[in-house]
Every structure is written in structure tokens, then in C-alpha cells.
C-alpha atoms as a PDB file:
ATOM      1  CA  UNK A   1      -1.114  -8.180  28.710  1.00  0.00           C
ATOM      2  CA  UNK A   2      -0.991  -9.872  25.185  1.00  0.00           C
ATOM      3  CA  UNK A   3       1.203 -13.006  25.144  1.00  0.00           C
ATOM      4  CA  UNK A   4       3.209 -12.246  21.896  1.00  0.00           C
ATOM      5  CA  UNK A   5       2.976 -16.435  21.366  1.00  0.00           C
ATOM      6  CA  UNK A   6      -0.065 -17.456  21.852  1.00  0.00           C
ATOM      7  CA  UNK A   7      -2.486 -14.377  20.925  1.00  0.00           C
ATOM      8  CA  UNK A   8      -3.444 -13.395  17.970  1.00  0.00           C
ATOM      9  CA  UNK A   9      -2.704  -9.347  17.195  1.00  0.00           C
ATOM     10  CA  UNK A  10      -2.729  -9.288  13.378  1.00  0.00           C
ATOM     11  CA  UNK A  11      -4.747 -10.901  10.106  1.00  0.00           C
ATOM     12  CA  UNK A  12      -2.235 -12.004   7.387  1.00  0.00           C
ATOM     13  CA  UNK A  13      -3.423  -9.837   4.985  1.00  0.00           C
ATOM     14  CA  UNK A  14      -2.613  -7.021   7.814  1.00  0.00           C
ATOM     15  CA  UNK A  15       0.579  -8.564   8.559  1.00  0.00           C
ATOM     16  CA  UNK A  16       1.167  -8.813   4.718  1.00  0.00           C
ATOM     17  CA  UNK A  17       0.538  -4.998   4.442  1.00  0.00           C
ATOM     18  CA  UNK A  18       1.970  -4.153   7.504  1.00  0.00           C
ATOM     19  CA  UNK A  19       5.309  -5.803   6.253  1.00  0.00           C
ATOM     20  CA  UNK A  20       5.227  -4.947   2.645  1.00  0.00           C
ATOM     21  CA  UNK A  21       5.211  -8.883   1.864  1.00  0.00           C
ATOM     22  CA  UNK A  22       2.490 -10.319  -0.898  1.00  0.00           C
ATOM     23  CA  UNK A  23      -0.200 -12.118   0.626  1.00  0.00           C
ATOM     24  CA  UNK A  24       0.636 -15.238  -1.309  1.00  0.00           C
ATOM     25  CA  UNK A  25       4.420 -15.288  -0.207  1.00  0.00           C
ATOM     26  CA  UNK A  26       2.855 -15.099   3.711  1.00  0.00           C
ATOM     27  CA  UNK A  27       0.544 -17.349   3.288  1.00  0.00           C
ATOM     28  CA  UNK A  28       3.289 -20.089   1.861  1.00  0.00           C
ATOM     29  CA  UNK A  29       5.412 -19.183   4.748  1.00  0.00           C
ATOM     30  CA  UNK A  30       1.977 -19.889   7.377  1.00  0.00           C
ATOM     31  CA  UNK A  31       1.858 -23.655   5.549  1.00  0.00           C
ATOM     32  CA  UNK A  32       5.231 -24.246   4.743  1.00  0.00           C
ATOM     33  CA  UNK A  33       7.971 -25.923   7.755  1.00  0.00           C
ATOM     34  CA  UNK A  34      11.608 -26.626   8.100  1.00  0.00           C
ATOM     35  CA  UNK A  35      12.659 -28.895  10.785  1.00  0.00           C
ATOM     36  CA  UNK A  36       9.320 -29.709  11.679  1.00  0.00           C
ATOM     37  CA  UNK A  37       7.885 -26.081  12.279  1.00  0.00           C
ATOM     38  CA  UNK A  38       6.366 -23.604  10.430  1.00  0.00           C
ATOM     39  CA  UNK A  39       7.977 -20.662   8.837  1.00  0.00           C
ATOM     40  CA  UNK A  40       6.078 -18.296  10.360  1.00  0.00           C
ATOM     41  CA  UNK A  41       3.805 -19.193  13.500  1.00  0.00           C
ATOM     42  CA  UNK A  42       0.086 -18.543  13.551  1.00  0.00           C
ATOM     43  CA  UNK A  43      -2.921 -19.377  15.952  1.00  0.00           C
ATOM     44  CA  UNK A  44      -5.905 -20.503  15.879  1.00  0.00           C
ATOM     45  CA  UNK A  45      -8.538 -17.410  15.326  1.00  0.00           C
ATOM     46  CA  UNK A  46     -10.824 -16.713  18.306  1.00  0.00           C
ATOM     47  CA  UNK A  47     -13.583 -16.124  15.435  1.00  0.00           C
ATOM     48  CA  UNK A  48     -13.255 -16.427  11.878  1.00  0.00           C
ATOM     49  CA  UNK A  49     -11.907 -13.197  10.350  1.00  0.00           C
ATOM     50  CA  UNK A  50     -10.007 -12.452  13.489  1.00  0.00           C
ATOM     51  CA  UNK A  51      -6.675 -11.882  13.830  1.00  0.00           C
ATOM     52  CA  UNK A  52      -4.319 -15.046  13.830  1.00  0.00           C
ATOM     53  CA  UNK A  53      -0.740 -14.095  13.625  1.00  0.00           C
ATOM     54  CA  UNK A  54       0.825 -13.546  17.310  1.00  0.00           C
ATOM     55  CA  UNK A  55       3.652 -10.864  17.222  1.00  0.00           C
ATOM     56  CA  UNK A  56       6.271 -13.448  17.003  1.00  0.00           C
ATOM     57  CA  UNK A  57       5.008 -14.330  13.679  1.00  0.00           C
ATOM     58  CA  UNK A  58       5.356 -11.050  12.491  1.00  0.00           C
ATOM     59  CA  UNK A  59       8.782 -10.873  13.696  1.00  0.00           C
ATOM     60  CA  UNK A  60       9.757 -14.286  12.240  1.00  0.00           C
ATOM     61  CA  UNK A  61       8.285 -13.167   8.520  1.00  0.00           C
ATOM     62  CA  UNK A  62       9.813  -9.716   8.945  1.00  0.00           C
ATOM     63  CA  UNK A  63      13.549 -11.852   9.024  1.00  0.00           C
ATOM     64  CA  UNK A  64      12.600 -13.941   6.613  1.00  0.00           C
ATOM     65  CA  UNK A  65      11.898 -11.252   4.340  1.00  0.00           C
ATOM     66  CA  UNK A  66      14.859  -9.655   4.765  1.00  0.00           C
ATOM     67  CA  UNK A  67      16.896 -12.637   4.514  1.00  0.00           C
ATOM     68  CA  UNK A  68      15.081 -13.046   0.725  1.00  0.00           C
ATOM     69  CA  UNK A  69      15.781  -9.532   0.277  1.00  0.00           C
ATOM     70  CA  UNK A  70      19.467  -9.781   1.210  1.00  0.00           C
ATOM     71  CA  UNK A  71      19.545 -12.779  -1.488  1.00  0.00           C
ATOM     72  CA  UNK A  72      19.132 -15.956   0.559  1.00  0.00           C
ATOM     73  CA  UNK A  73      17.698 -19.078  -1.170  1.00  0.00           C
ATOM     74  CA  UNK A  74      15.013 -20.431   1.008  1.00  0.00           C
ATOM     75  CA  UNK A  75      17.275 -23.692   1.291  1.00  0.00           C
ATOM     76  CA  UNK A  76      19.905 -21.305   2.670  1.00  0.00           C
ATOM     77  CA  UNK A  77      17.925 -19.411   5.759  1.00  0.00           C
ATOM     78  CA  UNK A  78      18.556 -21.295   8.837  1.00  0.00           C
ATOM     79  CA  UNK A  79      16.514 -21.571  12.080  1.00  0.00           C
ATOM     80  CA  UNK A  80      16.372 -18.942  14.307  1.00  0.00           C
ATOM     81  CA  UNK A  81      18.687 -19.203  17.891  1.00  0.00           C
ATOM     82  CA  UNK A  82      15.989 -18.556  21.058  1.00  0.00           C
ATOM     83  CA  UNK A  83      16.410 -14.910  21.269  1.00  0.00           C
ATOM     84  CA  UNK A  84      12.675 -13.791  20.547  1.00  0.00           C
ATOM     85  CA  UNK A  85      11.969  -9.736  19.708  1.00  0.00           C
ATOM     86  CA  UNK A  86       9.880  -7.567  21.155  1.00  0.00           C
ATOM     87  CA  UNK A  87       9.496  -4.672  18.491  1.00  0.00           C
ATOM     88  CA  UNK A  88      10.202  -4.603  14.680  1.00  0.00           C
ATOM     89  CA  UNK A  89      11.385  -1.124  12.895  1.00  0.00           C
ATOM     90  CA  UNK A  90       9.202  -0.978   9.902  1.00  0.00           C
ATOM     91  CA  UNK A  91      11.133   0.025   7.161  1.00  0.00           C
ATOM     92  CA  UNK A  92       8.716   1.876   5.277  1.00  0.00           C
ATOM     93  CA  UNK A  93       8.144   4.844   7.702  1.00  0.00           C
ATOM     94  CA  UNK A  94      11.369   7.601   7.559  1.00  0.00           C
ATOM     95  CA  UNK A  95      14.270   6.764   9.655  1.00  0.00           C
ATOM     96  CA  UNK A  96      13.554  10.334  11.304  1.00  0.00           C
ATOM     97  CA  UNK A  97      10.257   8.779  13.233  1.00  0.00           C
ATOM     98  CA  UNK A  98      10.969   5.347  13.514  1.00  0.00           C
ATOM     99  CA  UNK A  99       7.544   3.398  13.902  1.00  0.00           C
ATOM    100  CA  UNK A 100       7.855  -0.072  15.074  1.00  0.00           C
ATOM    101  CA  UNK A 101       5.079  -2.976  16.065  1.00  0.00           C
ATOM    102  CA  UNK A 102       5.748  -3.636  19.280  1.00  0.00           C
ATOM    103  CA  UNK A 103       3.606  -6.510  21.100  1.00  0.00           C
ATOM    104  CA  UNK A 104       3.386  -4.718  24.320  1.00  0.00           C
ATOM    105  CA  UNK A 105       2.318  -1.218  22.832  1.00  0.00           C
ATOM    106  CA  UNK A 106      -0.968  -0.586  20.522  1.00  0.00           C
ATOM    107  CA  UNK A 107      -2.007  -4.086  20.103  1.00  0.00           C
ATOM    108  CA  UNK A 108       0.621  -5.026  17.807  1.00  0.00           C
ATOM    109  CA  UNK A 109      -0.573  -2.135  15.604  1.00  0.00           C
ATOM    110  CA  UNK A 110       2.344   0.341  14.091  1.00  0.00           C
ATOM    111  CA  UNK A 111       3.365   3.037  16.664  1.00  0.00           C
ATOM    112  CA  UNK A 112       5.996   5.691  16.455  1.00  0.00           C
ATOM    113  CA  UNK A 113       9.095   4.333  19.207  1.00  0.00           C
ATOM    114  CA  UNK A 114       9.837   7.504  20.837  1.00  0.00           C
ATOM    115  CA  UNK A 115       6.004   8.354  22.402  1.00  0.00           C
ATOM    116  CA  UNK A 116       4.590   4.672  21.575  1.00  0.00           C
ATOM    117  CA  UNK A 117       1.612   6.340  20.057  1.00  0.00           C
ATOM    118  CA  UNK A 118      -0.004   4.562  17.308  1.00  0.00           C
ATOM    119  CA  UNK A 119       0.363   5.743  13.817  1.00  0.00           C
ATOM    120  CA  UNK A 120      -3.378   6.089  13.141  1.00  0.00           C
ATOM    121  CA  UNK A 121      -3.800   8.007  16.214  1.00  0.00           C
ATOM    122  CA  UNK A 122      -1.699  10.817  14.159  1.00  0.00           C
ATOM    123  CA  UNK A 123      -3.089  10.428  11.004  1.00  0.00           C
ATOM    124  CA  UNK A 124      -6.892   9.939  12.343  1.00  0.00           C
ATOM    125  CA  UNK A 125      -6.082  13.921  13.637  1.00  0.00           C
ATOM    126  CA  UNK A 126      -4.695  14.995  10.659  1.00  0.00           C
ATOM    127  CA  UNK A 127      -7.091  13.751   8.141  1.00  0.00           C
ATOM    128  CA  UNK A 128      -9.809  15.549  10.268  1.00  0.00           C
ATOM    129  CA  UNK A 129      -8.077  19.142   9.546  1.00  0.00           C
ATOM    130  CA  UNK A 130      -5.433  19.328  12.752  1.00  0.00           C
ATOM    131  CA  UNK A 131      -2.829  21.309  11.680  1.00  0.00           C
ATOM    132  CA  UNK A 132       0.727  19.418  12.346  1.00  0.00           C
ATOM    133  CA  UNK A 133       1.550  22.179  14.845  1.00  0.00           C
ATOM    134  CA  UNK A 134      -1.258  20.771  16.817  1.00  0.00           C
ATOM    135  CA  UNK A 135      -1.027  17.183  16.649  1.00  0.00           C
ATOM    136  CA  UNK A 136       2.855  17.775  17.089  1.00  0.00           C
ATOM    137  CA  UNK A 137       2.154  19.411  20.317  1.00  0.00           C
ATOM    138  CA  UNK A 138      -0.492  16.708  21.211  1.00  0.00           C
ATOM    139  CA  UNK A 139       1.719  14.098  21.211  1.00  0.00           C
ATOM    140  CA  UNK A 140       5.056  15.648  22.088  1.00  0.00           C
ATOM    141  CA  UNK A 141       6.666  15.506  18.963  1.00  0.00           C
ATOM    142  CA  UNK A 142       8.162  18.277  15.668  1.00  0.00           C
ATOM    143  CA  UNK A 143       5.730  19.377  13.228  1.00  0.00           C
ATOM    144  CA  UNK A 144       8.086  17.793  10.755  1.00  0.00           C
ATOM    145  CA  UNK A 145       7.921  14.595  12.431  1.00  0.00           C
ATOM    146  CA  UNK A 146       4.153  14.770  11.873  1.00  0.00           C
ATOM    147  CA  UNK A 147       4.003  16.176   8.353  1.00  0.00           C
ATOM    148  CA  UNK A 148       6.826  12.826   8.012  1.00  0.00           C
ATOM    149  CA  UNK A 149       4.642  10.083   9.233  1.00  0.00           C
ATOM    150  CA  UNK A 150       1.554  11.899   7.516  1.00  0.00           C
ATOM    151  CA  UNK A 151       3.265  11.714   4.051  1.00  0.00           C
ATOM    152  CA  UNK A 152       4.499   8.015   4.882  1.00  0.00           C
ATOM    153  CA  UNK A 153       0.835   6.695   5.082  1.00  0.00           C
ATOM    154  CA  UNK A 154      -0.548   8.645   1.996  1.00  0.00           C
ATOM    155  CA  UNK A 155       2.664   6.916  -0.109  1.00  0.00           C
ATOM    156  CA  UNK A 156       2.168   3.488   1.540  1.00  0.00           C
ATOM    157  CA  UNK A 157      -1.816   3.900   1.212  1.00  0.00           C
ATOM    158  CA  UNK A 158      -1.119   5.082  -2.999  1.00  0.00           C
END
């Protein structure tokens, strides 16, 4: 079971894509603290190149990129009360298949909520010629839930 504290599930420049943030705003908030701890959390690599943001990282620069988003001055965010996450809806995927990263599902990696199947899973099929019926049937889910998530990845990977 990954310990979504202490182990490591994504690179910041995948947590920076997976979150829409700029690498050099997440790597600010990996140095910079309030109250004596860091913005957002990160571990110590188990090789160099591997992945050292935990999930509650993720979580923690998810909020504070919506907090900027909403308008707050960095001076203005607050600390977090002890109520930790276990999933994040990423935005950037249609509301009609919600994908999250979830710590205990797909390594941290994006997965759609309803089936918990990862994202690249589905595209991986359809990019070698599956037709959406068949990958919707695969993985219990609409055809236009497919084509949706499908389209999502080509306009995130334009």
C-alpha cells in the first residue's frame, strides 16, 4: 500500500503537468515555508529522477492553486486544519468522467472515479485503433465517456 506521506508517487514536473501549475511556481512552493513548513511537502527520491512528491503534496499544491486562482495573496492563504484528502478531481478532464489522482488507486497516476481505471489505460487502447465502442465496453463505461476522456488528453497534450 503506498503511504500517501512518506512515498514518493509523482516528479514535480509530473505533478506540475498533472495540475496545470508552471514548474517554476511548484518548485517555489517545494522551497518556500510558512510557519515553519513547506508549502507543499516532498521526499527524498529513492534514486535521482524518481518521483518525490507523496500524494499529499499534490493535494496541498492543488489548494494552493486554487486559492491563487480564487485571488488569494500568498500572505492571505492560511494553514491547512488536519483533515488530509485522499483523491483530487482534476479539473481539466469533463465533469461528465470525472478523473481524479487518488493515492490508493493507479499509483497516484490520473484515473477516471467511477471504474478507478487509469486514464492511459483508455487512451493507450485508443491510440492503437480500438474503436470507443470497444474500450467503452472494456471498461464498463459510454462510448461518449471514452470519445470524452480521449479528446481531453489530445487538448491537454496540444
Amino acid at each position: 500500500m503506498v503511504d500517501r506521506f512518506s512515498d514518493g508517487l509523482l516528479t514535480p514536473t509530473e505533478t506540475s503537468s498533472c495540475l496545470e501549475i508552471p514548474s517554476s511556481t511548484l518548485s517555489s512552493w517545494l522551497k518556500a515555508t510558512a510557519a515553519g513548513a513547506p508549502l507543499v511537502h516532498q521526499v527524498e527520491p529513492v534514486r535521482r529522477g524518481q518521483p518525490s512528491v507523496p500524494f499529499i503534496a499534490v493535494a496541498e499544491a492543488h489548494v494552493l492553486r486554487s486559492l491563487r486562482t480564487l485571488g488569494l495573496r500568498m500572505s492571505e492563504i492560511r494553514e491547512a486544519d488536519d483533515d488530509f484528502p485522499t483523491s483530487l478531481r482534476l479539473r481539466q478532464y469533463p465533469a461528465s468522467v470525472p478523473v481524479v489522482i487518488d493515492s490508493r488507486f493507479g499509483h497516484g497516476l490520473p484515473v477516471i472515479a467511477a471504474n478507478r481505471v487509469p486514464v492511459k489505460a483508455v487512451t493507450d487502447l485508443w491510440e492503437a485503433g480500438e474503436t470507443v465502442e470497444e474500450i467503452a465496453y472494456e471498461y464498463d463505461m459510454t462510448p461518449k465517456q471514452v470519445d470524452s476522456v480521449c479528446h481531453a488528453v489530445v487538448r491537454l497534450a496540444a
